[in-house]
Protein backbone atom coordinates (compact mmCIF):
# COMPACT_ATOMS: atom_id res chain seq x y z
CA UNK A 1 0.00 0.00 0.00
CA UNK A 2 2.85 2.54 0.74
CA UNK A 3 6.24 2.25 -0.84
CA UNK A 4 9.87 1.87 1.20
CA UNK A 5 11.85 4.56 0.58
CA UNK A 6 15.75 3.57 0.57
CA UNK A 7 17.53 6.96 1.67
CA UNK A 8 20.82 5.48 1.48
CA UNK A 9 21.65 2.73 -0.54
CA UNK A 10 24.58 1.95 1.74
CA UNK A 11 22.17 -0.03 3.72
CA UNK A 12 22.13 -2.59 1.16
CA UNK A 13 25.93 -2.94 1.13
CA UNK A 14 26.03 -3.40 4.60
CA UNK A 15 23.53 -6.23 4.64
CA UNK A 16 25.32 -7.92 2.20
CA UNK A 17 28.63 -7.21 4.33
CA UNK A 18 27.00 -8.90 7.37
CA UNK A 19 26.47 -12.52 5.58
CA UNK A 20 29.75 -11.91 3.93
CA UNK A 21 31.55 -11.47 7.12
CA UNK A 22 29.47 -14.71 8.58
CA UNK A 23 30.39 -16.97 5.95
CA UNK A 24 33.89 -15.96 5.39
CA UNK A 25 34.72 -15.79 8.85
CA UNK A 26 32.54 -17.65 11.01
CA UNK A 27 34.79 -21.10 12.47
CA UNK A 28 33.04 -24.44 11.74
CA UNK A 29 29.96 -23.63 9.71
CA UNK A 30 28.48 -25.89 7.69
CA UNK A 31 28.69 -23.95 4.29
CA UNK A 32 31.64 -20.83 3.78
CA UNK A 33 30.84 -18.04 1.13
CA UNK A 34 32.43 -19.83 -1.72
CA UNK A 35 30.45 -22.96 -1.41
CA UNK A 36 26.93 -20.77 -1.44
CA UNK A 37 28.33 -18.98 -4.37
CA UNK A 38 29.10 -22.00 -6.36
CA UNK A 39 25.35 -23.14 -5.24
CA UNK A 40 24.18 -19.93 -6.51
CA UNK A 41 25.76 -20.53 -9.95
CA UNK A 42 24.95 -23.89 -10.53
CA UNK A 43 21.00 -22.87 -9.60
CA UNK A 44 21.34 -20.35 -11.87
CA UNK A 45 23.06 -20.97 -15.27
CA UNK A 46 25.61 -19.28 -14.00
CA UNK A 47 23.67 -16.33 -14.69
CA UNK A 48 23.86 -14.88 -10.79
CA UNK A 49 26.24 -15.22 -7.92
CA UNK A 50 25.48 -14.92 -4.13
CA UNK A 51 26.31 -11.35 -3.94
CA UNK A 52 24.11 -10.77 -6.92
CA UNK A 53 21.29 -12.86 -4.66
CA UNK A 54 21.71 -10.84 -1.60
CA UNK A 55 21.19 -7.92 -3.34
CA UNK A 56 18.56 -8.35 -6.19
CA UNK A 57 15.86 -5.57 -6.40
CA UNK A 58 12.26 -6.92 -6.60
CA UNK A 59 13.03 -6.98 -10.56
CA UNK A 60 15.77 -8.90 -10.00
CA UNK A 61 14.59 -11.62 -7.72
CA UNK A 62 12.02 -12.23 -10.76
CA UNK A 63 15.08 -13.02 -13.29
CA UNK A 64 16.50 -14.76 -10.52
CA UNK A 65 13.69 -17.08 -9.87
CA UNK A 66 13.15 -17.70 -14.01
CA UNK A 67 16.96 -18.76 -14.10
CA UNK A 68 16.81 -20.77 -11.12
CA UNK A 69 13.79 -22.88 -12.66
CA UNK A 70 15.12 -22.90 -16.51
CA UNK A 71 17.83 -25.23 -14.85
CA UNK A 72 15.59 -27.63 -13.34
CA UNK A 73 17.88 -28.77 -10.31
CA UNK A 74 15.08 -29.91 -7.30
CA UNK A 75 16.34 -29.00 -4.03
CA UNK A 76 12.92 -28.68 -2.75
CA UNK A 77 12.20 -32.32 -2.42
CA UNK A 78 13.66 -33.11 0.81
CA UNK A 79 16.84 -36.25 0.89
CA UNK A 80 18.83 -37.42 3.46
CA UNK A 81 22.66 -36.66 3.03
CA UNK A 82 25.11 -33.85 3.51
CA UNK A 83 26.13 -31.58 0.76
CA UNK A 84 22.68 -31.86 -0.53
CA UNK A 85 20.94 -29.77 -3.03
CA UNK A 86 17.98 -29.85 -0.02
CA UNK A 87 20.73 -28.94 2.06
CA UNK A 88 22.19 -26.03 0.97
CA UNK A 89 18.46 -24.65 0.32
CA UNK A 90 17.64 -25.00 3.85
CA UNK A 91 21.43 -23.31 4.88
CA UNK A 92 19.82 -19.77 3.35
CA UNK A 93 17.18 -20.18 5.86
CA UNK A 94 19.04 -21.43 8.73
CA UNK A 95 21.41 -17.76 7.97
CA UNK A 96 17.67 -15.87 8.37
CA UNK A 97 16.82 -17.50 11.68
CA UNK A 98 20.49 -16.35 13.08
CA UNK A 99 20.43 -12.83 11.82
CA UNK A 100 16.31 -12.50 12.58
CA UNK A 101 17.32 -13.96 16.47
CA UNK A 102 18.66 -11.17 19.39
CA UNK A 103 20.17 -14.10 20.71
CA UNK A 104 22.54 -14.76 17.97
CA UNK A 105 25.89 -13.73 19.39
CA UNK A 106 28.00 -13.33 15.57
CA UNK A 107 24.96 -11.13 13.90
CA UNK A 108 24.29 -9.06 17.08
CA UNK A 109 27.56 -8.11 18.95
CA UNK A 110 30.50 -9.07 16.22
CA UNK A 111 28.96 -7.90 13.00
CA UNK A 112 26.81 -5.67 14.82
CA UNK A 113 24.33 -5.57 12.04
CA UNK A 114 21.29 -8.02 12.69
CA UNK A 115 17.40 -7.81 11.43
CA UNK A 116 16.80 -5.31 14.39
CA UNK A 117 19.31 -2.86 12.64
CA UNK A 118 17.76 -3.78 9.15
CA UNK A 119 14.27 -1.99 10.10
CA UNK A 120 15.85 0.92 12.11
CA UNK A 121 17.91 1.61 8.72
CA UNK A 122 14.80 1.98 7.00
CA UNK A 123 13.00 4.47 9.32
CA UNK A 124 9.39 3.19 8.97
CA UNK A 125 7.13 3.95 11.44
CA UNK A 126 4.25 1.70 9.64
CA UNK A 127 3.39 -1.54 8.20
CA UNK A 128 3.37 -1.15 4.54
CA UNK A 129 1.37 -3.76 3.70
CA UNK A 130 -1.78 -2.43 5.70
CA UNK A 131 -0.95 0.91 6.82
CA UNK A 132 -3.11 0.36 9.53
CA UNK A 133 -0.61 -0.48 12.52
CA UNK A 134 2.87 1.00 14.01
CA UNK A 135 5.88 -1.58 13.36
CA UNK A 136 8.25 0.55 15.94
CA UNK A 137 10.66 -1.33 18.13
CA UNK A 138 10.32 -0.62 21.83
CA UNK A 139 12.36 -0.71 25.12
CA UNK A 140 12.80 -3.71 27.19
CA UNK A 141 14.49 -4.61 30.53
CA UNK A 142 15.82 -8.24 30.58
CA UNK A 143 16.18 -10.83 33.65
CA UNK A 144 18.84 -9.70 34.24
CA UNK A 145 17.67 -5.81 34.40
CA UNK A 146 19.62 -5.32 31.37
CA UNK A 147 17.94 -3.13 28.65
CA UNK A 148 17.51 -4.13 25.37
CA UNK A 149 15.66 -2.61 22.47
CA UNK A 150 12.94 -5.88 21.10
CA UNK A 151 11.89 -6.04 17.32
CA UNK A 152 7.96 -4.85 16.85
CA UNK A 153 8.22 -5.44 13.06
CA UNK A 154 8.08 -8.97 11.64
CA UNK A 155 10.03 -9.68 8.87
CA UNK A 156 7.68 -11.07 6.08
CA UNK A 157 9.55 -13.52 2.66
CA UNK A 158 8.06 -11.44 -0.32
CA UNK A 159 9.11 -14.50 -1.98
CA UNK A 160 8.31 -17.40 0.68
CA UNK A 161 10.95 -19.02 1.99
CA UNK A 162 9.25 -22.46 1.81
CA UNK A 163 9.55 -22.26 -1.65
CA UNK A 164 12.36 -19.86 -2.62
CA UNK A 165 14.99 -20.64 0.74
CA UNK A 166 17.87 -18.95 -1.75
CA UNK A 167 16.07 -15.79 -1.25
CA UNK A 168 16.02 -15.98 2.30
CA UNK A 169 18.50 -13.05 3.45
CA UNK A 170 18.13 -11.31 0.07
CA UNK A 171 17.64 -7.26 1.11
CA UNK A 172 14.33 -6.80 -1.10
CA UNK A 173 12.53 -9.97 0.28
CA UNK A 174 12.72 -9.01 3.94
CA UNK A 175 9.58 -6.70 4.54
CA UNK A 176 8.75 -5.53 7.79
CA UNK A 177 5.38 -5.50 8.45
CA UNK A 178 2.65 -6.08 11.17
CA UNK A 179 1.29 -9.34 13.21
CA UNK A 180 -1.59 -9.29 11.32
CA UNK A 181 -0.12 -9.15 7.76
CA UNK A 182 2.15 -11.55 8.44
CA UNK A 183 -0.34 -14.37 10.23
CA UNK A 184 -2.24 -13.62 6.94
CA UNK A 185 0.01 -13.60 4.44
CA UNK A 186 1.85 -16.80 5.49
CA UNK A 187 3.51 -18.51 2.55
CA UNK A 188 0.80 -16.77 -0.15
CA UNK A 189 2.43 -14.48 -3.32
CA UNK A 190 1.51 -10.38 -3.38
CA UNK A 191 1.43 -8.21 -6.00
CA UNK A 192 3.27 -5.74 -5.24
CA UNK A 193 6.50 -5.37 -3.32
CA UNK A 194 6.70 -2.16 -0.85
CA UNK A 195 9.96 -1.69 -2.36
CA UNK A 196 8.78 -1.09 -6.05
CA UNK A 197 6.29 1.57 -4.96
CA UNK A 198 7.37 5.21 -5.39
CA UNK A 199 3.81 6.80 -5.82
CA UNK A 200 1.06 5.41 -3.65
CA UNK A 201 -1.26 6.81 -6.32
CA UNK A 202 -0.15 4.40 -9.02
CA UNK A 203 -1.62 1.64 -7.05
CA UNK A 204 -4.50 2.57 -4.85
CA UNK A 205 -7.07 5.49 -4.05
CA UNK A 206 -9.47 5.78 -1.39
CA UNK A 207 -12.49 7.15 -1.65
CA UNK A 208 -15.83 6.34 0.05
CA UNK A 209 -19.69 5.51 -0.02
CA UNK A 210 -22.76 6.01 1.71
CA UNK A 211 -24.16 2.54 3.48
CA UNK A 212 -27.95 2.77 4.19
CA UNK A 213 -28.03 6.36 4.80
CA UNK A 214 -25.70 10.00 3.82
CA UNK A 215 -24.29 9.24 7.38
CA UNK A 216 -23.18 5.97 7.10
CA UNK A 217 -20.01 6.51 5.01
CA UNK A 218 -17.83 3.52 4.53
CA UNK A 219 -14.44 3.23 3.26
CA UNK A 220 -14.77 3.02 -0.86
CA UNK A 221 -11.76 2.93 -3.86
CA UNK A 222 -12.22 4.68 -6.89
CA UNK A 223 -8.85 3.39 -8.36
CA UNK A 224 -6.86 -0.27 -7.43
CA UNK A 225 -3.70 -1.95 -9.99
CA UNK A 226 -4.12 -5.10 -11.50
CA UNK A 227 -1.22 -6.03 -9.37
CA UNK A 228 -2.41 -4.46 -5.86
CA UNK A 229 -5.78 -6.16 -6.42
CA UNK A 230 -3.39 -9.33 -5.77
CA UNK A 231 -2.64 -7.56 -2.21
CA UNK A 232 -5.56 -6.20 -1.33
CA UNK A 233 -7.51 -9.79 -1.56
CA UNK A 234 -4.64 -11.64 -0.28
CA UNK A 235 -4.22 -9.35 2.83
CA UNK A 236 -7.87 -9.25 3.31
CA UNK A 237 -7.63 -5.47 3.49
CA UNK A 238 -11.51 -4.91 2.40
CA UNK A 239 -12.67 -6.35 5.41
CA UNK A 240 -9.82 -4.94 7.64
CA UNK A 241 -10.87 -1.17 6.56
CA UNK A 242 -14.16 -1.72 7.67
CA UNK A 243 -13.12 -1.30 11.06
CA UNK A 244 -11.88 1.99 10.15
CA UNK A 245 -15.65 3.65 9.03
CA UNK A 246 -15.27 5.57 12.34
CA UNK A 247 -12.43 7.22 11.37
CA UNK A 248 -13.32 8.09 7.89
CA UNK A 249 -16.49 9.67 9.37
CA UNK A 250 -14.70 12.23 11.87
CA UNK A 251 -11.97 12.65 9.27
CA UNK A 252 -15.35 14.04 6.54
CA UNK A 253 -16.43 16.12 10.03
CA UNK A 254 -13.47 18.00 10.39
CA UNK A 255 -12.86 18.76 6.80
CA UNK A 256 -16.95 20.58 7.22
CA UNK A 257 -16.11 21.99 9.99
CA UNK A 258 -12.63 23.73 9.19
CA UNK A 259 -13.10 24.28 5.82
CA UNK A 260 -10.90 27.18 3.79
CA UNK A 261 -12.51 30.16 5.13
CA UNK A 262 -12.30 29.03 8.51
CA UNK A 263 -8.35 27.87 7.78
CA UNK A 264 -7.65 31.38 6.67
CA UNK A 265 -9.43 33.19 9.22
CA UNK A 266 -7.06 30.92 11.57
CA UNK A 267 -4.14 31.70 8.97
CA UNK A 268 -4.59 35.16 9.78
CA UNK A 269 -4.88 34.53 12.99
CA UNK A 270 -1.57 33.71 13.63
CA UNK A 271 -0.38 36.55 11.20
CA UNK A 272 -1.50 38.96 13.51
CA UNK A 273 -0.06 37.37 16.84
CA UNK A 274 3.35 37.32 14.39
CA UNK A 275 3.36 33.26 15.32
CA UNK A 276 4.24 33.00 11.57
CA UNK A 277 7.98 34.92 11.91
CA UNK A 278 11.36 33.20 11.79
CA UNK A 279 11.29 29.32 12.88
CA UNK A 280 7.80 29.45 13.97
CA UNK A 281 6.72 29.53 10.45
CA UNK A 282 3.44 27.65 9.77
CA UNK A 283 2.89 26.63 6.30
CA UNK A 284 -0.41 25.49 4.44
CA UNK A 285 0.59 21.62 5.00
CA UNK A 286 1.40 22.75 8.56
CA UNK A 287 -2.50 23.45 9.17
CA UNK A 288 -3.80 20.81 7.16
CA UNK A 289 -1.81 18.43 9.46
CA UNK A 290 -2.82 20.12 12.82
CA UNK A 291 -6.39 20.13 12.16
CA UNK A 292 -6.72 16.70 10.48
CA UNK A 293 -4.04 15.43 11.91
CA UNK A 294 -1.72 13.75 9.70
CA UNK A 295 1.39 13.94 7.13
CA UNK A 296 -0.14 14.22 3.58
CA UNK A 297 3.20 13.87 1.32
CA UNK A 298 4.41 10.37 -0.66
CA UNK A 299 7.36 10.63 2.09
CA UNK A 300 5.60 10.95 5.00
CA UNK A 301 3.17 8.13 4.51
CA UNK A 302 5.13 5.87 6.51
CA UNK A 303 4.69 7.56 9.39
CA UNK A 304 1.62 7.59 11.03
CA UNK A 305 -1.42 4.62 10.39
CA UNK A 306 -4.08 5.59 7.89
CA UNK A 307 -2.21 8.03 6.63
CA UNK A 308 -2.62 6.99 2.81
CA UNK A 309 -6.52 6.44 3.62
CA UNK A 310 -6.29 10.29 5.09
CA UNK A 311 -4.40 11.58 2.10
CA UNK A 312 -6.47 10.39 -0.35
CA UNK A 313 -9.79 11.60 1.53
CA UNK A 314 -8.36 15.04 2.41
CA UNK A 315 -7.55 16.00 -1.11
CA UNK A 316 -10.44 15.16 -2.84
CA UNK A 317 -12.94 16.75 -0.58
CA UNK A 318 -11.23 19.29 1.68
């Protein structure tokens, strides 16, 4: 529904560093970096290597998962022996579970760089699957009265790893997102990945209805992608707006009651009382967001819940 905004692409090098480091200098692991990038080749005509894995864009992934079928190699089907095609599958996701654990000592103190650090790099406040709840990570005091800062986000497969391990740890599959979207989602395929979106618009617009009567308004689209329509049913986001009819109806209350004349007589308000001068400068977005109380730029929609729903509303009809 909203898009992830990568504000520094060194992010992405430094999650590839962090398996790097792992597998090149990590004592007695199963599989080193060389052996996964050999893997990678063979699964892939040669076309891709692990690095190339790690850090394929959703675009990529796609060409990565056509290559990786043209060959026709099953590690899915699960054998007994070591140095398995099965194997080596599983090893990407056994490489999630340590960097996704607090536990894990190598990820956490030596690298430094674990799946907490991956969603405080990305500075999203809200799921972007739903919108509708905050992902932040919060404060925690241990047994031993030692605090520690605890993961809120879950870290959802794009690409399941049930069915594409390989992209396990790759930057682009790992989407954090809420509870809920995740215990829906499960192992099903979306549309749309967050990472791809860089207009809102080009995928969804809110809009609403009347139920049985001109004060029963209820959530409504006037505009949904072929490919979000894939999301939308999958997450079961029709029926989780619902909820939100409340919302929608105070949000159309406000915009009556402070509509432009009344904005400029407060406008000029604050002229007068010279709140407007220097740093104190209040802007047109700066009302709009006190008195319906939200960010309404592409940026800013990961910040606060609803806030794509409350875009979309306040534009048309403010």
């Amino acid at each position: 529904m909203i898009g992830i905004k990568i504000q520094n692409k060194s992010i992405i090098d430094r999650h590839f560093r962090a398996f790097k480091d792992f597998l090149s200098n990590t004592k007695k692991i199963k599989y080193d970096y060389d052996e996964l990038n050999r893997w990678i080749h063979s699964i892939t005509n040669d076309q891709y290597n692990l690095e190339d894995v790690i850090k394929a864009t959703p675009k990529e992934m796609i060409n990565i998962i056509i290559q990786e079928r043209n060959t026709g190699i099953d590690f899915r089907t699960k054998v007994k022996g070591k140095h398995t095609n099965y194997e080596k599958s599983q090893y990407f996701l056994y490489l999630y579970k340590k960097f996704s654990t607090r536990e894990d000592k190598h990820f956490t103190r030596v690298i430094g760089y674990n799946a907490l650090k991956l969603v405080e790099s990305l500075g999203i406040n809200v799921c972007p699957y739903c919108n509708r709840n905050f992902i932040n990570n919060t404060k925690l005091v241990d047994k031993n009265n030692n605090p520690y800062i605890k993961r809120m986000a879950q870290l959802d497969h794009f690409y399941p790893g049930s069915q594409f391990p390989y992209l396990a740890v790759s930057f682009f599959n790992l989407i954090p997102v809420c509870g809920s979207c995740n215990i829906v989602k499960l192992d099903d395929h979306l549309g749309v990945n967050p990472y791809e979106i860089l207009n809102s618009d080009d995928h969804l617009i809110f809009d609403y209805t009347f139920e049985e009567s001109v004060n029963e308004y209820t959530i409504d689209t006037t505009y949904m992608s072929n490919y979000f329509y894939v999301n939308w049913n999958k997450l079961g986001l029709n029926e989780l707006y619902k909820i939100h009819n409340n919302y929608l109806h105070d949000l159309l209350f406000r915009i009556k009651i402070y509509n432009l004349f009344y904005r400029k007589d407060i406008e000029n308000y604050f002229n007068k009382w010279g709140i407007n001068s220097n740093e104190e400068t209040l802007t047109k977005e700066d009302f709009e967001r006190i008195i319906l109380g939200n960010n309404f730029l592409e940026t800013d929609l990961s910040n606060y819940p609803l806030s794509k729903l409350t875009k979309d509303i306040v534009r048309q009809y403010k």
